[in-house]
Protein backbone atom coordinates (compact mmCIF):
# COMPACT_ATOMS: atom_id res chain seq x y z
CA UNK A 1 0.00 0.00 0.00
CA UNK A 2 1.24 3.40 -1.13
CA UNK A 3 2.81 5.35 1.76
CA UNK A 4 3.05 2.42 4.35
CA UNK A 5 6.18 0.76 5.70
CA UNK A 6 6.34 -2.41 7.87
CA UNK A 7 8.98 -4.18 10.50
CA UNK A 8 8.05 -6.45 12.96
CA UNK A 9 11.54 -5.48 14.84
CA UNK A 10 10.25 -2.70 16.98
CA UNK A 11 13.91 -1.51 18.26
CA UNK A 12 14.85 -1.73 14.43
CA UNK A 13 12.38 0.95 13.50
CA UNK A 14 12.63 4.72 13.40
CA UNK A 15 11.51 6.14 16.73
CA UNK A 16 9.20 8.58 14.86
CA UNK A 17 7.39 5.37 13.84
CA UNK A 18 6.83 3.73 17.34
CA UNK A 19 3.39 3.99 18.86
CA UNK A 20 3.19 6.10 21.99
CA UNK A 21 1.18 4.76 25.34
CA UNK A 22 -2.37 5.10 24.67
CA UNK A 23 -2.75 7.10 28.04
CA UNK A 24 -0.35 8.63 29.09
CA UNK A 25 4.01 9.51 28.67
CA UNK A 26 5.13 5.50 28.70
CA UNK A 27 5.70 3.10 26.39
CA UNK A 28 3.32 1.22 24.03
CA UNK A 29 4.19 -2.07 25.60
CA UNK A 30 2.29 -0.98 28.91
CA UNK A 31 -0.87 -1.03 27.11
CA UNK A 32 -2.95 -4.50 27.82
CA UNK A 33 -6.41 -4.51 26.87
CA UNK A 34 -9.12 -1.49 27.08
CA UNK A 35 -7.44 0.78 29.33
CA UNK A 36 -5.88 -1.81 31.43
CA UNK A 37 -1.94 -2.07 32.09
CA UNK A 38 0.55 -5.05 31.94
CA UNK A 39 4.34 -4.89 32.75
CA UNK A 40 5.97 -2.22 30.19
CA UNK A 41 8.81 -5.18 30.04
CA UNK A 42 6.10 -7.40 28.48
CA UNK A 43 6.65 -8.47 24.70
CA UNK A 44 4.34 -7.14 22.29
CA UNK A 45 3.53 -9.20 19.06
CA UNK A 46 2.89 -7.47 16.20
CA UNK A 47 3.11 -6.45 12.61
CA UNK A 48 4.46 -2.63 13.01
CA UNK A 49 4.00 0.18 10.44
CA UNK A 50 3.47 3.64 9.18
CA UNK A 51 0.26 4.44 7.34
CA UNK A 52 0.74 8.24 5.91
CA UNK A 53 0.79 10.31 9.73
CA UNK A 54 -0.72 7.20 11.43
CA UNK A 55 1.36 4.61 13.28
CA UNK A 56 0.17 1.58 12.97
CA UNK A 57 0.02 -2.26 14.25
CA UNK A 58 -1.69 -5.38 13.31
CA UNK A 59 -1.72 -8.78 15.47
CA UNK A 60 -3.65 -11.68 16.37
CA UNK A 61 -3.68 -15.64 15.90
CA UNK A 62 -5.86 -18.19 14.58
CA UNK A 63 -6.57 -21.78 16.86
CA UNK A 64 -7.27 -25.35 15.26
CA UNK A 65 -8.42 -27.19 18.74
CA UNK A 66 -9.41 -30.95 19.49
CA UNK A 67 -10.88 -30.34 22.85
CA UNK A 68 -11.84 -33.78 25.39
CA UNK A 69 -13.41 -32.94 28.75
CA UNK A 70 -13.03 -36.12 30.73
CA UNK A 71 -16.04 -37.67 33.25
CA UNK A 72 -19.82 -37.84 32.73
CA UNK A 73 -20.24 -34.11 32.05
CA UNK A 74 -17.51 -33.99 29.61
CA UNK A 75 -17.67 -34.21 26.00
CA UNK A 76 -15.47 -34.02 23.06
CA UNK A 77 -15.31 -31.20 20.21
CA UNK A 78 -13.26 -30.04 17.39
CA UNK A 79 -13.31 -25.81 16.90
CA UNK A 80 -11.43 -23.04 15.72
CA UNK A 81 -10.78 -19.68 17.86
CA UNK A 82 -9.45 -16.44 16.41
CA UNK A 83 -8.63 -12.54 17.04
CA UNK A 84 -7.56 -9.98 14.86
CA UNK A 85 -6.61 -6.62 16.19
CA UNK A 86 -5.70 -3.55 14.31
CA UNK A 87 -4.41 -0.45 15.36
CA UNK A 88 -3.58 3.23 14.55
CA UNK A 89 -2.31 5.95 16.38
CA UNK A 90 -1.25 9.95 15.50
CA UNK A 91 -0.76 13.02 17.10
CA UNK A 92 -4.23 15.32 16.87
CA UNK A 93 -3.47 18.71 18.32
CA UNK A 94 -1.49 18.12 21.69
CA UNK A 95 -2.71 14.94 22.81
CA UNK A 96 -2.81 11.36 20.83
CA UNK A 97 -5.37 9.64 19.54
CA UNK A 98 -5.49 5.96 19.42
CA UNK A 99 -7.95 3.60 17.14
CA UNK A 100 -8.65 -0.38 17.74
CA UNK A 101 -10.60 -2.85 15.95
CA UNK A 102 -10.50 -6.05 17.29
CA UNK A 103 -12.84 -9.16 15.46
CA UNK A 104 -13.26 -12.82 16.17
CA UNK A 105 -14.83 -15.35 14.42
CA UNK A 106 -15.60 -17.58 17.30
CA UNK A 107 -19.09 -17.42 16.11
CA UNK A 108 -18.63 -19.98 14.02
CA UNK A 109 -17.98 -22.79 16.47
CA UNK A 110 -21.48 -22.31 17.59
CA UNK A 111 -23.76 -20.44 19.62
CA UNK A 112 -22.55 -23.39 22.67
CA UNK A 113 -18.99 -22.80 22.31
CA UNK A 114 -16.67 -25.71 23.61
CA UNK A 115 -16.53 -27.93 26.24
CA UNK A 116 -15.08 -26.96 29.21
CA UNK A 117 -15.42 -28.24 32.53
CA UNK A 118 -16.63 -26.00 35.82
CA UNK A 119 -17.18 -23.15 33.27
CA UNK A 120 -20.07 -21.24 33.99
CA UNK A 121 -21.72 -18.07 32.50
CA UNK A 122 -23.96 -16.54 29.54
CA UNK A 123 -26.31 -18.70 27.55
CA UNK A 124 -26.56 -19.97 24.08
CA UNK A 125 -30.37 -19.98 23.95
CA UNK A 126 -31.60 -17.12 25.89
CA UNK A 127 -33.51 -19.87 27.79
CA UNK A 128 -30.89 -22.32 29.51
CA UNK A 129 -27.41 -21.19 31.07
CA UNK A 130 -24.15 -22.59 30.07
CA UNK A 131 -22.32 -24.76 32.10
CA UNK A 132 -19.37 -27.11 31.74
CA UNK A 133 -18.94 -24.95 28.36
CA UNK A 134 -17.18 -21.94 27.32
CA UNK A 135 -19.41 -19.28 24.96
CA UNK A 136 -17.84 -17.83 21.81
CA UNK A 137 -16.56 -14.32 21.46
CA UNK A 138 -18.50 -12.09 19.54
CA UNK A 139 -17.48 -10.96 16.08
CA UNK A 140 -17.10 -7.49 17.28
CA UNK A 141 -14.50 -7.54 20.08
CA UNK A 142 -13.77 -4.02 20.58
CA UNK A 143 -14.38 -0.72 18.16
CA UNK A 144 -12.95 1.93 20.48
CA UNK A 145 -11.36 5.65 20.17
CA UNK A 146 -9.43 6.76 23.30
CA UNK A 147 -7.66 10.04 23.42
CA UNK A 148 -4.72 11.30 26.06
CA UNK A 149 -3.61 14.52 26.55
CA UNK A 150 -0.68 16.18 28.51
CA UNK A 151 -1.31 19.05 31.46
CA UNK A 152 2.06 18.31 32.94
CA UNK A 153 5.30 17.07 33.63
CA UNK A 154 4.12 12.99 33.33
CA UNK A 155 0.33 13.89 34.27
CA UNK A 156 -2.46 13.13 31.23
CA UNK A 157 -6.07 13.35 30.84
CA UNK A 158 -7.86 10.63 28.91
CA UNK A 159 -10.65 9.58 27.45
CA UNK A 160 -11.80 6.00 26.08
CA UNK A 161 -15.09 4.94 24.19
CA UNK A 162 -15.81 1.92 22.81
CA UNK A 163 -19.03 0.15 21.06
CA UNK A 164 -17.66 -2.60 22.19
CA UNK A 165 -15.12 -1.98 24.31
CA UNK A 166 -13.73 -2.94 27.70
CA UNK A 167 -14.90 -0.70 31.07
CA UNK A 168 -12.09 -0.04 34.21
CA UNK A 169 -12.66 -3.20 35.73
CA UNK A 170 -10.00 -5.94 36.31
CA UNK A 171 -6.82 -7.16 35.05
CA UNK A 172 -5.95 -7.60 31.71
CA UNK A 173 -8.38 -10.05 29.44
CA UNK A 174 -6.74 -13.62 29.73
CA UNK A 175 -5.70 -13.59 25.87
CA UNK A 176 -3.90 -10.29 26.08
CA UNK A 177 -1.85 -11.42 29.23
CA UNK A 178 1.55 -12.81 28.48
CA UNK A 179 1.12 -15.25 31.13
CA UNK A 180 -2.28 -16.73 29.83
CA UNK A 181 -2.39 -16.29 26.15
CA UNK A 182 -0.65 -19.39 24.98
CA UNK A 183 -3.55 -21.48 27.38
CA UNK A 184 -6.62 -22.44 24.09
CA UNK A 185 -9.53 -22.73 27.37
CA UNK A 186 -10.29 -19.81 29.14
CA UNK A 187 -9.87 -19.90 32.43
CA UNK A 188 -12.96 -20.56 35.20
CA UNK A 189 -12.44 -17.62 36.69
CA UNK A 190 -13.25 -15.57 34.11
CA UNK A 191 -16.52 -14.18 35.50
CA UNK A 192 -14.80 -13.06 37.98
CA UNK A 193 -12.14 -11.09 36.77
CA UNK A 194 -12.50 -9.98 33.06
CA UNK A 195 -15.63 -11.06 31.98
CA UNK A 196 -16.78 -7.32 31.05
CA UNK A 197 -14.18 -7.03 28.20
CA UNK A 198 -16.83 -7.24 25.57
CA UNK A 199 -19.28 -4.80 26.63
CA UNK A 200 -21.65 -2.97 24.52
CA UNK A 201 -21.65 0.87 25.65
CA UNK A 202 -18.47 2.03 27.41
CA UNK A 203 -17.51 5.48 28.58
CA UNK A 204 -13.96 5.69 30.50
CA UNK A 205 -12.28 9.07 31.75
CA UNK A 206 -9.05 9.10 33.78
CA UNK A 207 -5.78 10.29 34.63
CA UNK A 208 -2.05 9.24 34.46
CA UNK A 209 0.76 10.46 36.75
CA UNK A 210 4.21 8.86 35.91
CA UNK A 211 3.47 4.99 36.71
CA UNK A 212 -0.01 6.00 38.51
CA UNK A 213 -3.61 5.58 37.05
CA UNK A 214 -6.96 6.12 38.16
CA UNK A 215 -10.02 5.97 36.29
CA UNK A 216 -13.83 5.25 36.10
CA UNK A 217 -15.89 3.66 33.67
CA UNK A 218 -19.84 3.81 32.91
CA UNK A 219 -20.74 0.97 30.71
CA UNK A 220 -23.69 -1.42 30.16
CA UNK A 221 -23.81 -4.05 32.66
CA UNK A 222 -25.65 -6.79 30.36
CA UNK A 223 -23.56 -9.09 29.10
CA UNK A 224 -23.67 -9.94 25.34
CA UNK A 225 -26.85 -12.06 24.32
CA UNK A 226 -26.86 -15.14 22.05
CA UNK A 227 -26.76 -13.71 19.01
CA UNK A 228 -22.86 -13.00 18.28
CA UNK A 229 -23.11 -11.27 15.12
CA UNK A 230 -24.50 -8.08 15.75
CA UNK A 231 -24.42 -5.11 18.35
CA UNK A 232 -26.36 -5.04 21.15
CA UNK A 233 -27.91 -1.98 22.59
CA UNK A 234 -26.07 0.60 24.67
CA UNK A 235 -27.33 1.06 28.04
CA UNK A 236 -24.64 2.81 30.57
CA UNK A 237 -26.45 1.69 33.39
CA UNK A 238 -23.37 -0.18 35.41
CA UNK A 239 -20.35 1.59 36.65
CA UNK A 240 -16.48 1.07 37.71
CA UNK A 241 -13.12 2.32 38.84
CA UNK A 242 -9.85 1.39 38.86
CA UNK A 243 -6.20 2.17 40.48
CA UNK A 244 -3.80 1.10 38.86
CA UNK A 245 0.56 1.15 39.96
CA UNK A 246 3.44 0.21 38.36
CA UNK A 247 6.48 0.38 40.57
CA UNK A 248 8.68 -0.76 37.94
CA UNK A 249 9.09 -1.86 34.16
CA UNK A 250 8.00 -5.63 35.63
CA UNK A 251 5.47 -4.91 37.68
CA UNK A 252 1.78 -4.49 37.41
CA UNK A 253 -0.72 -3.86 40.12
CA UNK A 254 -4.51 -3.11 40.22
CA UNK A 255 -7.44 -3.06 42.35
CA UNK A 256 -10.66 -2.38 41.03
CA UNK A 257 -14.50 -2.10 41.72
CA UNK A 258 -17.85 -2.56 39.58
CA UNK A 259 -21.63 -2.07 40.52
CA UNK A 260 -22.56 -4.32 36.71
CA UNK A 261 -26.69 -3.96 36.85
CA UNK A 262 -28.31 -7.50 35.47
CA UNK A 263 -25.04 -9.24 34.11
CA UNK A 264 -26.63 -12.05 32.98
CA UNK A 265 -29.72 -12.58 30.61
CA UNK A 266 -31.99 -15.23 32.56
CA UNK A 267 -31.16 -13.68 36.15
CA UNK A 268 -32.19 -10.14 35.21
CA UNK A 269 -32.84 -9.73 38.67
CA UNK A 270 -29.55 -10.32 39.96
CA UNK A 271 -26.94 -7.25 40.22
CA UNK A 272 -23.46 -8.05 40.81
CA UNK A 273 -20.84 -5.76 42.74
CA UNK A 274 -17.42 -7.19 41.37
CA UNK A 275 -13.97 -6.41 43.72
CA UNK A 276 -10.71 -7.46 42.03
CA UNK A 277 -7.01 -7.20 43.00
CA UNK A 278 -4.00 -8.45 40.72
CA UNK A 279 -0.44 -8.65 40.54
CA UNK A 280 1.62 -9.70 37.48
CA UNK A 281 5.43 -9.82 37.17
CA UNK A 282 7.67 -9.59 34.12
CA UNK A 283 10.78 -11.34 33.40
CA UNK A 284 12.18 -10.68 30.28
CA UNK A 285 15.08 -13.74 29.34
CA UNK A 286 18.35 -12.98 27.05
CA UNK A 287 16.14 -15.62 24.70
CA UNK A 288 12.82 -15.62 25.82
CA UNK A 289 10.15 -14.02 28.81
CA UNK A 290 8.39 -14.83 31.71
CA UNK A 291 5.57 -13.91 32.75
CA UNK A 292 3.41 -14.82 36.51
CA UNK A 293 -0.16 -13.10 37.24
CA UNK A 294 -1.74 -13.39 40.85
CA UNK A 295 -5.72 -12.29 40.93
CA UNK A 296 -8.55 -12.56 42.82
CA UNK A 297 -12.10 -11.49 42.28
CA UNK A 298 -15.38 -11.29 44.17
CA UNK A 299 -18.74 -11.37 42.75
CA UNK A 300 -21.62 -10.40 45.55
CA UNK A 301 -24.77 -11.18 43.61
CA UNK A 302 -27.57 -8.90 44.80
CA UNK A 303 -29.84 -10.82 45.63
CA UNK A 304 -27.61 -13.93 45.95
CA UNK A 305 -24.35 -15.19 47.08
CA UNK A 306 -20.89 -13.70 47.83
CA UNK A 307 -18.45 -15.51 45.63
CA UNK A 308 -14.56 -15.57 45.76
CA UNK A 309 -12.46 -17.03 42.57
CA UNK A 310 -8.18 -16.90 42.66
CA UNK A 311 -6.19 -17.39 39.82
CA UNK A 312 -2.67 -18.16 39.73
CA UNK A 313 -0.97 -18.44 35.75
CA UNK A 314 2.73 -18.58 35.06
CA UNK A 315 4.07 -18.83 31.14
CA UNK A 316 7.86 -19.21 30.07
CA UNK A 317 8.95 -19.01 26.54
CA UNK A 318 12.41 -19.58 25.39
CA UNK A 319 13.80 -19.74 21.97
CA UNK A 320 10.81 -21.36 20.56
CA UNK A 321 9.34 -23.39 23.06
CA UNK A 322 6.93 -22.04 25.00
CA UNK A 323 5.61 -23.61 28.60
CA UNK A 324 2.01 -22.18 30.50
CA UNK A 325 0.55 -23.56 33.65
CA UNK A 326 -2.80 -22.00 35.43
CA UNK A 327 -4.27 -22.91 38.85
CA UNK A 328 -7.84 -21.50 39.87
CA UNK A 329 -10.17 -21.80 42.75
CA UNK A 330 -13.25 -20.60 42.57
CA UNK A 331 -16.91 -20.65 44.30
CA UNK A 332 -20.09 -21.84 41.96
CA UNK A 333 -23.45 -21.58 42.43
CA UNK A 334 -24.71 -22.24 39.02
CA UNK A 335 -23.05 -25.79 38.15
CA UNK A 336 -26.63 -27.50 38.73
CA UNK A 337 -30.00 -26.62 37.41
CA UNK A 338 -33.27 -27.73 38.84
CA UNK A 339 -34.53 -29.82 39.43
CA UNK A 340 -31.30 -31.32 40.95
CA UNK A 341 -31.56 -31.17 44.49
CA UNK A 342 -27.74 -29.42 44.33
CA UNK A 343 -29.59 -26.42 42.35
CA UNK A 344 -28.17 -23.52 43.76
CA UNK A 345 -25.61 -24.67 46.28
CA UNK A 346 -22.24 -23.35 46.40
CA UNK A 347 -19.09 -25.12 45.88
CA UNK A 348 -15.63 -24.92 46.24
CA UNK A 349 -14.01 -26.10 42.97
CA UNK A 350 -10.47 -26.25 41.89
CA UNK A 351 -8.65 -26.60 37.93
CA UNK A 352 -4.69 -27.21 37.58
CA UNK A 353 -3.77 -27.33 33.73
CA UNK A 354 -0.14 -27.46 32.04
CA UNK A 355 1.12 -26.73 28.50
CA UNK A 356 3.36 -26.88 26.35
CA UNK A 357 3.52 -24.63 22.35
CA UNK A 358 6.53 -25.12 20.22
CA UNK A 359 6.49 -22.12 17.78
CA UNK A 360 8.03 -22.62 13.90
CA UNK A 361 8.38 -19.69 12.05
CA UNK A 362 6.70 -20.14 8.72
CA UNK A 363 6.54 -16.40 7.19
CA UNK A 364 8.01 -13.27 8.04
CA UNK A 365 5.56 -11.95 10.03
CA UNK A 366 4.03 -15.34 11.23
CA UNK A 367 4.67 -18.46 12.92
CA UNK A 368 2.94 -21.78 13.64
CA UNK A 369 2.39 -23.39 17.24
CA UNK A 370 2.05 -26.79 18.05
CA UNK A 371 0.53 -27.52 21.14
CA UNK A 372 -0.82 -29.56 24.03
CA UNK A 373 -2.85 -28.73 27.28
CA UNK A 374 -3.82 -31.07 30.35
CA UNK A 375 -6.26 -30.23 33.13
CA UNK A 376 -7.12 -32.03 36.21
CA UNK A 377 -9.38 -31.16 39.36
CA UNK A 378 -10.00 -31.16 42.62
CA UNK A 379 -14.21 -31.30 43.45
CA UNK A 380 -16.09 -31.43 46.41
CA UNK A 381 -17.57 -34.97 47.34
CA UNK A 382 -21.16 -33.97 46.64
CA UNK A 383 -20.75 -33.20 42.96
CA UNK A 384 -18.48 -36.17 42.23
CA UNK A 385 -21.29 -38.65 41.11
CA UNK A 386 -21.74 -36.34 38.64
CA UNK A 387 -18.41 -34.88 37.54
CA UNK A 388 -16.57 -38.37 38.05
CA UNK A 389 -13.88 -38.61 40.96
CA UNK A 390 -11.07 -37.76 39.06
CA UNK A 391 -11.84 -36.48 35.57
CA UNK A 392 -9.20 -35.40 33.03
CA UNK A 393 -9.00 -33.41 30.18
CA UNK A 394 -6.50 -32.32 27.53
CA UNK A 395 -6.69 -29.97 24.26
CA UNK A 396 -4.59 -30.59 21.13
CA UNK A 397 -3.80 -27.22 19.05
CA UNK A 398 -2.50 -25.71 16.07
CA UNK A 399 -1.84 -21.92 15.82
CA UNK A 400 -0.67 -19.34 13.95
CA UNK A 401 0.14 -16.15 15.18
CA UNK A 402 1.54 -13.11 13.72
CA UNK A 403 5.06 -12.30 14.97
């Protein structure tokens, strides 16, 4: 294309070409997902470029999986998941201005998604909830605008909007963390922590001083319906805030807070007031990185239960090989239906998974992973006859990935 230059070597390229934080006076590589923050150490994937005055970036993958869940409410599935993210970014006056597109076509597995065990959340139908599955993205992921401006030495105003985009609330989305975005199942704890990264209506103002950031989101609580093609409607009824620190170049932190009005279709009921705290730390290797996030979340349903969920995900890659682990505890109240006489209760329920991705570089801005992923669990004795005593579960995957 006329006018437009590409490297995928970001310290090879002109500095006048590098994108600038999306927020604030940093680096790109501190910007996760929405307005959240990972480690500025973190590596960034990406096909980098100029586009007349706009810098630019392009990066996603593309997932072949053969999925087993293991024990009676298990099942077996072949499915493809995908992102594509594009991005542009230029100076407008004395502030920046960032675009982002980001698609899926996780639509076309299906309107149930994939099997995945102790997963809970959304519906497929608009009449029964999911459970021991994991929905699809929607196509639209995020269309967004956000715009930073400088009032002082390392101080910024900001603005974000997105139709989809992601509200102040929680760490970054599991397939934008380093530490979680080799793992092909989401994790169970995902309602807990970053479940509001699709959202349909999203309003977020805040401010930026040196490695400090606090800001507040209105959005629409609802989560997105069934039908994963098209846009829902905006309703900012649900609001959020976040602080977020980083000490260093390998440290994250956050705590946030979110009053989400009706969250889920066939509880409309139901509010949820969602607390979550993480920590992740960034290695980076002569040959490789590593990456470790720590989070908890809290969901107090209104009316309902109180609900805690921990998450603990480690990833090292070296050279071309590539090993992920994830541990998670979490509370669930909706693994039974009635009329089960468990309908209801809460339990305790635990995941431990390991990987492994070997990465061959097939183009010069992609590669291809081959991969494996094992899961096992720890469940409470009452839900046992029907998860099995010892289930297991493993994924087989193919990916490519621009690099």
């Amino acid at each position: 294309m006329e006018g437009m230059t590409m490297d995928s070597d970001m310290s090879g390229m002109d500095m006048g070409h590098m994108m600038k934080g999306a927020t604030g006076n940093y680096g790109m590589t501190r910007d996760a997902s929405g307005t959240a923050w990972q480690p500025e150490s973190s590596p960034m994937d990406g096909w980098h470029g100029m586009l007349g005055d706009w810098s630019t970036m392009l990066h996603g993958s593309l997932t072949g999986v053969y999925d087993h869940q293991g024990g009676p409410r298990g099942g077996d599935k072949v499915f493809s998941e995908s992102m594509l993210m594009g991005m542009a970014q230029k100076q407008v006056g004395s502030g920046t201005l960032t675009f982002r597109a980001m698609l899926s076509l996780d639509p076309l597995m299906g309107k149930r998604g994939y099997p995945l065990l102790l997963q809970t959340g959304e519906t497929a139908d608009g009449v029964s909830p999911l459970v021991d599955r994991q929905h699809p993205h929607d196509l639209f992921m995020e269309l967004a605008a956000l715009y930073s401006v400088p009032v002082g030495n390392d101080v910024s105003l900001f603005g974000y909007v997105g139709y989809p985009g992601e509200p102040a609330l929680g760490p970054p989305t599991f397939m934008h963390r380093f530490s979680g975005m080799d793992d092909p199942a989401a994790p169970i704890t995902h309602h807990w922590l970053d479940s509001t990264h699709i959202t349909y209506g999203v309003l977020t103002a805040g401010v930026v001083a040196g490695d400090w950031k606090i800001e507040g989101s209105l959005f629409r609580g609802r989560e997105p319906d069934q039908f994963r093609w098209n846009f829902d409607p905006i309703s900012l009824d649900s609001a959020s805030g976040r602080l977020s620190w980083n000490p260093s170049p390998n440290w994250a932190l956050q705590i946030s807070y979110g009053f989400i009005r009706s969250p889920e279709q066939l509880e409309p009921g139901v509010d949820q007031h969602r607390t979550t705290a993480s920590a992740s730390y960034n290695l980076p290797l002569e040959s490789g990185n590593w990456q470790t996030t720590l989070a908890w979340g809290r969901n107090a349903n209104q009316p309902g239960h109180t609900l805690d969920a921990f998450l603990l995900e480690s990833a090292l890659s070296w050279h071309r090989h590539t090993v992920f682990a994830r541990a998670e505890n979490a509370q669930k109240d909706e693994l039974f239906e009635p009329p089960s006489p468990l309908a209801g209760d809460v339990f305790r329920v635990s995941t431990l998974s390991l990987g492994y991705v070997y990465d061959i570089p097939v183009a010069r801005h992609l590669k291809l992973g081959l991969g494996a992923m094992g899961s096992v669990y720890d469940l409470p004795t009452a839900i046992q006859p029907a998860y099995g005593s010892g289930p297991v579960s493993y994924m087989l995957f193919t990916r490519l990935k621009i690099d």
